[in-house]
Protein backbone atom coordinates (compact mmCIF):
# COMPACT_ATOMS: atom_id res chain seq x y z
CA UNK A 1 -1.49 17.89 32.12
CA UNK A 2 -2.72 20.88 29.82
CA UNK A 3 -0.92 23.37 31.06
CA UNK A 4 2.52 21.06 31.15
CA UNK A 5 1.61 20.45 27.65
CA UNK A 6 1.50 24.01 26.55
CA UNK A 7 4.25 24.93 28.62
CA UNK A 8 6.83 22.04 26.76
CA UNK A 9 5.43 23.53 23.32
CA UNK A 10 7.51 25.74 21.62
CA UNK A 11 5.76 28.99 20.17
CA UNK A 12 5.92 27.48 16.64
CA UNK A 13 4.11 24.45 17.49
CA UNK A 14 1.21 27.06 19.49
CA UNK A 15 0.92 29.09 16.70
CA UNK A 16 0.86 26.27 14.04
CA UNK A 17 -2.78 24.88 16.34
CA UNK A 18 -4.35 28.58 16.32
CA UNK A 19 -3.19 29.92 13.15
CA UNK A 20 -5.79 30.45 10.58
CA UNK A 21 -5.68 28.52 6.73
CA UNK A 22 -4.81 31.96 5.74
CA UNK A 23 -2.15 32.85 8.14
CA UNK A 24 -0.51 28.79 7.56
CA UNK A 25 -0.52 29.61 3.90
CA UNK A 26 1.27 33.09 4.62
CA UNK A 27 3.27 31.29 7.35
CA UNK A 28 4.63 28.73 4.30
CA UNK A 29 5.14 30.91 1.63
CA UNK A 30 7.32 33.10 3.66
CA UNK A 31 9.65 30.02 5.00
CA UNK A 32 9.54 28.67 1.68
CA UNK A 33 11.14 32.25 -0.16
CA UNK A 34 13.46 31.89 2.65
CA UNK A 35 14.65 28.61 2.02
CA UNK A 36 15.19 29.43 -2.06
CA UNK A 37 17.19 32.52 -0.93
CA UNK A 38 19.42 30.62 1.64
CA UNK A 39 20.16 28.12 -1.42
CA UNK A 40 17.04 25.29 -0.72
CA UNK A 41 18.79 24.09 2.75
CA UNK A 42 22.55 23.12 0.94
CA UNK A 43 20.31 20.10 -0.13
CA UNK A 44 17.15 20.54 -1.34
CA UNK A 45 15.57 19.16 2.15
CA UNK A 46 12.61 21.23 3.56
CA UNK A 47 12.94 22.76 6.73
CA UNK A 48 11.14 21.29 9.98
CA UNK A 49 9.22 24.40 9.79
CA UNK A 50 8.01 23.83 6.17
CA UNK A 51 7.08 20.20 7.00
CA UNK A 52 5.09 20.79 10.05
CA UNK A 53 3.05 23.85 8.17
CA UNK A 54 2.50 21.07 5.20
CA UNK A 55 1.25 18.27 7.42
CA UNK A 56 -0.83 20.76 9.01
CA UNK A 57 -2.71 22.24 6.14
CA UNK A 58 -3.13 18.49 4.55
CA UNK A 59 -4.30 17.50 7.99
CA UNK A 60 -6.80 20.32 8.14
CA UNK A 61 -8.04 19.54 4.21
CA UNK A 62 -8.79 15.94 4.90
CA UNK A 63 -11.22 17.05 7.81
CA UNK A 64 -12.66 19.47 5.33
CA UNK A 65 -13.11 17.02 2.86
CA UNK A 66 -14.67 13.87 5.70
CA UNK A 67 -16.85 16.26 6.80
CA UNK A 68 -18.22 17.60 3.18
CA UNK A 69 -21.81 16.96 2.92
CA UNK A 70 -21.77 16.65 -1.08
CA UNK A 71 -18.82 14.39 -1.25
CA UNK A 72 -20.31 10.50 -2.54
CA UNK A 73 -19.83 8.31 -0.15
CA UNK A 74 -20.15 5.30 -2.32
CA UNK A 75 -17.10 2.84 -2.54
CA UNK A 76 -17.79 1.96 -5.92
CA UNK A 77 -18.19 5.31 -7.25
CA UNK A 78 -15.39 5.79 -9.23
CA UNK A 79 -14.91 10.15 -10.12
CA UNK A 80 -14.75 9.02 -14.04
CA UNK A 81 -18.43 7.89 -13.92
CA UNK A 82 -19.63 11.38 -13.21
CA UNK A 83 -18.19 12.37 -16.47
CA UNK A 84 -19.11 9.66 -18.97
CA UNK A 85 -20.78 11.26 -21.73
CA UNK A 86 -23.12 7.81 -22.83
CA UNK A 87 -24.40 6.62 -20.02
CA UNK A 88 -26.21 3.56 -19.49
């Protein structure tokens, strides 16, 4: 089934798994230029390629983040607490 898998990809959709942050980053900003030159789509829609690249690199940030060894953990931590400048 892998290699049927890989075969029905497209070479977007391969390079979208291997590229790097960097090169996904790169990747967007040069569809996005694209897209203002060429008039934002005729209606301001993103292109499919825009939208996978964004899902990706949110994808890959929430793994980042679950996996971050200083993030609190606590469900009743609320971010404001950390700031409060009279504490209890």
């Amino acid at each position: 089934m892998g290699f049927w898998s890989n075969f029905l990809k497209s070479s977007f959709e391969i390079w979208l798994e291997s590229a790097s942050d960097a090169e996904l980053e790169e990747g967007y900003e040069k569809r996005r230029k694209q897209w203002i030159k060429d008039g934002f789509g005729g209606d301001g829609e993103k292109t499919y390629e825009m939208k996978r690249i964004d899902t990706e690199i949110s994808k890959r940030s929430a793994e980042k983040w679950e996996k971050d060894p200083r993030r609190n953990t606590d469900p009743n931590f609320r971010w404001t607490d950390a700031n409060r400048w009279d504490r209890d």
